[in-house]
Protein backbone atom coordinates (compact mmCIF):
# COMPACT_ATOMS: atom_id res chain seq x y z
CA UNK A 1 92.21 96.20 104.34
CA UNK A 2 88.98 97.50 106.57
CA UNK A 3 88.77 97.98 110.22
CA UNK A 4 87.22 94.90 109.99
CA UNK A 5 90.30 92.95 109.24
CA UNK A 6 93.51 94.47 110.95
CA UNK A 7 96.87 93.26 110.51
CA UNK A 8 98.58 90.30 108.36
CA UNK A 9 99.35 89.05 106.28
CA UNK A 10 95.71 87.42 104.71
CA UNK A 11 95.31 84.59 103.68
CA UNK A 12 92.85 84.13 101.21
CA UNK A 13 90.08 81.36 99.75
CA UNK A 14 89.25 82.77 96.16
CA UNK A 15 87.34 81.50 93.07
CA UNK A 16 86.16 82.47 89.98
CA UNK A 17 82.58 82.40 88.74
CA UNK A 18 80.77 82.78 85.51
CA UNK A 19 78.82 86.19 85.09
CA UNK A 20 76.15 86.44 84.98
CA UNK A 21 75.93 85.77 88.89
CA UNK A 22 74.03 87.00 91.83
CA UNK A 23 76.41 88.01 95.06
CA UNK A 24 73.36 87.12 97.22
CA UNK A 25 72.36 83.78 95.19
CA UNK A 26 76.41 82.87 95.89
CA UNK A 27 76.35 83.87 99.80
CA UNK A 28 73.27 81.68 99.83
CA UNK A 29 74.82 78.40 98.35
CA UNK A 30 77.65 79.26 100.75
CA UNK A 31 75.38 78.58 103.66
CA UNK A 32 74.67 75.05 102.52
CA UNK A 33 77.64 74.04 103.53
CA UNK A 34 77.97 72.61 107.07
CA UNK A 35 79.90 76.39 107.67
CA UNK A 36 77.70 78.97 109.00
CA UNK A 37 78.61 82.48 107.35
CA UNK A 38 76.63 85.61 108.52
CA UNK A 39 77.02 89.04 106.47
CA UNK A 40 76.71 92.26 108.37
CA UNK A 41 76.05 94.87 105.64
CA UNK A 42 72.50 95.31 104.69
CA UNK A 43 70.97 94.20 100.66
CA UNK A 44 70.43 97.99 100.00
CA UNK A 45 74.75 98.01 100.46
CA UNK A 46 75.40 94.90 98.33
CA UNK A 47 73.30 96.42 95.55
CA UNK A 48 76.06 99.41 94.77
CA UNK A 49 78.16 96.37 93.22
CA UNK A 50 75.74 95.88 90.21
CA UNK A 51 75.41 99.75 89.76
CA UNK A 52 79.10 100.22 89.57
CA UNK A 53 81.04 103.37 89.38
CA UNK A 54 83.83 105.06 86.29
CA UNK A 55 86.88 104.80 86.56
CA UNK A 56 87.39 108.06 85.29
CA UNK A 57 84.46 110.20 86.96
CA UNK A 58 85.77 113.34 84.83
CA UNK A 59 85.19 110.70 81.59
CA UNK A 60 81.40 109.96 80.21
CA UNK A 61 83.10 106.92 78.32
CA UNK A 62 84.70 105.29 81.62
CA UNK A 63 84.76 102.19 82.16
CA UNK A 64 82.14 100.75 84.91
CA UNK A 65 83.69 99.08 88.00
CA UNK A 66 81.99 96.55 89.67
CA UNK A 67 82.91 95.83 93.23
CA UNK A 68 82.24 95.52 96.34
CA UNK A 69 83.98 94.66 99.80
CA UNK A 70 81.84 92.88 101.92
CA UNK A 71 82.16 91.92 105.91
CA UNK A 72 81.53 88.47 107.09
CA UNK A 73 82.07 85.98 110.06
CA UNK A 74 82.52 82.96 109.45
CA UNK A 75 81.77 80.01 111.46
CA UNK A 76 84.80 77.41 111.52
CA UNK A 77 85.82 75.69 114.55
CA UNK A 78 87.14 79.43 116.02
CA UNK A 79 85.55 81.69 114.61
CA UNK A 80 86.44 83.91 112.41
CA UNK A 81 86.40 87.52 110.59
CA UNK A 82 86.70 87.52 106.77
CA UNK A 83 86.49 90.34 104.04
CA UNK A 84 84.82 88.87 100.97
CA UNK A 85 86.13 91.14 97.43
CA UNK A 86 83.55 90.70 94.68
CA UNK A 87 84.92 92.27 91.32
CA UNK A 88 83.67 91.78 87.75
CA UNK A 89 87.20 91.42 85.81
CA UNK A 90 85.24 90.93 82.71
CA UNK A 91 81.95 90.96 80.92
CA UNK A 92 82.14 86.54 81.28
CA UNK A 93 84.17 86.74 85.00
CA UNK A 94 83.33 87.56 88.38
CA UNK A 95 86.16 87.11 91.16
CA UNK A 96 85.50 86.31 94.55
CA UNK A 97 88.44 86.52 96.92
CA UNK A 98 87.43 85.62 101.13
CA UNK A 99 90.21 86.87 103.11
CA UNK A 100 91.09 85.63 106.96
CA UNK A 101 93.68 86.85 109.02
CA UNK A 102 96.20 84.63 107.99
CA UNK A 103 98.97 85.23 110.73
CA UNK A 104 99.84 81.45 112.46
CA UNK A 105 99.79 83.29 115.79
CA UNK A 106 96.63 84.62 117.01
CA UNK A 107 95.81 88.47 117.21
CA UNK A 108 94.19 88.83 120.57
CA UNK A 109 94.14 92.59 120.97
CA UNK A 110 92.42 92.65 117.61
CA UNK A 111 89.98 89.00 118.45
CA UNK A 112 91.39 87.69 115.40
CA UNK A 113 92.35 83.97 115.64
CA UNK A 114 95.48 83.03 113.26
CA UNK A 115 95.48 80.07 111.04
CA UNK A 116 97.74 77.43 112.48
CA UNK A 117 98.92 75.24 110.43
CA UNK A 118 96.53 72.02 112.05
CA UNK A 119 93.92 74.92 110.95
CA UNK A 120 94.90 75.03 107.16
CA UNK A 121 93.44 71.84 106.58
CA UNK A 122 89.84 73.51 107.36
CA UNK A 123 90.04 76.37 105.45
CA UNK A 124 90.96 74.38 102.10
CA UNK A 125 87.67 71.69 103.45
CA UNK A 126 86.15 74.85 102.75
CA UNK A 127 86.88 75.79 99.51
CA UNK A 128 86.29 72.28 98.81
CA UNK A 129 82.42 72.88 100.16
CA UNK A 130 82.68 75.24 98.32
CA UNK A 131 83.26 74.08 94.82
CA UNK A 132 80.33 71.51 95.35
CA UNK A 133 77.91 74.08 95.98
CA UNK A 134 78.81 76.26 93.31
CA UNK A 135 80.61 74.07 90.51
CA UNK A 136 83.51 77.08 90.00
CA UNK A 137 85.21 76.60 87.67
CA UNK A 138 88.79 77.34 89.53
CA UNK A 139 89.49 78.03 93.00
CA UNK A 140 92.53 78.07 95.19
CA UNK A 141 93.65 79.18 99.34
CA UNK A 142 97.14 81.08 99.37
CA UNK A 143 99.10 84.21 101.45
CA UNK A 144 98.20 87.12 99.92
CA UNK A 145 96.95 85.63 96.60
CA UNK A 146 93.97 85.07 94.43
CA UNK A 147 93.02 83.50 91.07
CA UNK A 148 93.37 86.82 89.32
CA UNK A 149 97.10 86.19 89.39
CA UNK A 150 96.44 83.10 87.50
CA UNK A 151 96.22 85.54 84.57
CA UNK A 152 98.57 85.96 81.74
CA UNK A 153 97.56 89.41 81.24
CA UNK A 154 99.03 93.02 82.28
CA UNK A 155 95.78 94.63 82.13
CA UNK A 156 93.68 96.55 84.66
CA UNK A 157 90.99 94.69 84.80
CA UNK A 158 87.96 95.11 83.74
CA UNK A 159 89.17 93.56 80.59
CA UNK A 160 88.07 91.14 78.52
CA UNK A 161 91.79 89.67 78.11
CA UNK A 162 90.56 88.13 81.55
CA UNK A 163 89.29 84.60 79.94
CA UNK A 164 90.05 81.09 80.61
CA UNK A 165 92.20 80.67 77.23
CA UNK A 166 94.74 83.46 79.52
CA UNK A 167 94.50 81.33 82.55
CA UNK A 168 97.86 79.58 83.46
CA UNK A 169 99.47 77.65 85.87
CA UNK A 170 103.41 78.32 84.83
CA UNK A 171 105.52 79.40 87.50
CA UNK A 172 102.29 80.01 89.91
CA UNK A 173 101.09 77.01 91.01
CA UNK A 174 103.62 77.10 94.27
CA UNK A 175 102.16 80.22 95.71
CA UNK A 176 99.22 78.43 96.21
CA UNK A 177 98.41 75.89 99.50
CA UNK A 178 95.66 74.34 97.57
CA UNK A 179 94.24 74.97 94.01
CA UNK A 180 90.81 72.90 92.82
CA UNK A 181 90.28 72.92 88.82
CA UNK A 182 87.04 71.88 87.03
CA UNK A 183 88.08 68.97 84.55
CA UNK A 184 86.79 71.39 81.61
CA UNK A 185 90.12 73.57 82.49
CA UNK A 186 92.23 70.09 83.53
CA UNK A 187 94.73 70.32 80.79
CA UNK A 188 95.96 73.50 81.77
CA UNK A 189 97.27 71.63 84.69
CA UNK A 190 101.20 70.77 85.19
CA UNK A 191 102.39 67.51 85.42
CA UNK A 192 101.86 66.69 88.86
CA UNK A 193 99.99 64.69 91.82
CA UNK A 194 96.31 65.64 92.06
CA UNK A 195 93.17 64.44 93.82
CA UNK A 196 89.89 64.27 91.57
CA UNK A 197 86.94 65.58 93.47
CA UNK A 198 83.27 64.35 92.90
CA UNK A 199 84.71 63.59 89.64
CA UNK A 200 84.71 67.12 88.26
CA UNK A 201 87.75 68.75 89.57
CA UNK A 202 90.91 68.06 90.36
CA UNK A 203 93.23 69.43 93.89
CA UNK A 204 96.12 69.87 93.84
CA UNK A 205 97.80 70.32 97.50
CA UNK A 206 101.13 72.26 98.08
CA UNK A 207 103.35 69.69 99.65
């Protein structure tokens, strides 16, 4: 993790988004939401993500990575420090994975509140504001995971194994405090109690 974000462990509010997509279009729609979020690294910075870099330097056939860390605050009831990673994990996929300080006790000698668990509630609202800004089609909150892990593929990514038809739920769901799934992906779903939201997604809430 940066400077920016000191300890642990994280706990993070990811979702995956349909390429192509524009990182500053998505921190935009973020903003509509009744959370204020303020970035402090410049456009000319968030541009090096759609450049990319090889893998390989030494290899004129590398594959290009795409991503890009970027440092937020973000405006919940305390106030808080976040890391947002940006990564194209395929030519169809981008991942975006927010990550907060995710420690129940609070960090003073590093200002970082910690997410009590009266607190949780707010950060899944969130990805809940989320989803109706941006219509992902799956998001979730967990410790030290993201959707990426929703994967049933051993591959570096980028790959283009990364695709819906891989995504599962088997033996993962649990990590996860909260997971929100667009209808189109529903069946993919275990049996199990789930909220539908705005009619076009379902939540499913780690009891």
């Amino acid at each position: 993790m940066s400077c920016w974000l000191q300890g642990g462990p994280f706990l993070v509010l990811s979702f995956i988004l349909n390429e192509p997509t524009k990182i500053e279009k998505v921190i935009s729609k973020l903003n509509n939401t009744n959370v204020k979020i303020e970035v402090h690294n410049p456009a000319e910075y968030i541009q090096q993500f759609y450049k990319g870099y090889p893998f390989d330097g030494d290899d004129p056939n590398s594959v290009m990575i795409h991503r890009i860390e970027i440092n937020l605050t973000v405006h919940t009831t305390r106030e808080r420090r976040a890391l947002l990673f940006v990564e194209k994990i395929s030519e169809e996929l981008l991942s975006f994975s927010m990550c907060f300080f995710g420690d129940k006790d609070d960090a003073p000698e590093w200002k970082q509140p910690g997410i009590r668990d009266d607190e949780l509630d707010e950060i899944i609202c969130l990805l809940i504001s989320f989803y109706r800004e941006l219509k992902f089609s799956v998001g979730g909150v967990a410790i030290e995971e993201d959707m990426i892990g929703l994967f049933d593929v051993n591959e570096i990514w980028p790959n283009e194994k990364y695709t819906f038809a891989n995504l599962t739920f088997k033996d993962n769901l649990h990590k996860f405090q909260a997971v929100l799934v667009n209808q189109l992906l529903s069946e993919k779903l275990p049996e199990g109690q789930y909220t539908l939201i705005n009619n076009s997604c379902m939540l499913y809430r780690n009891a």
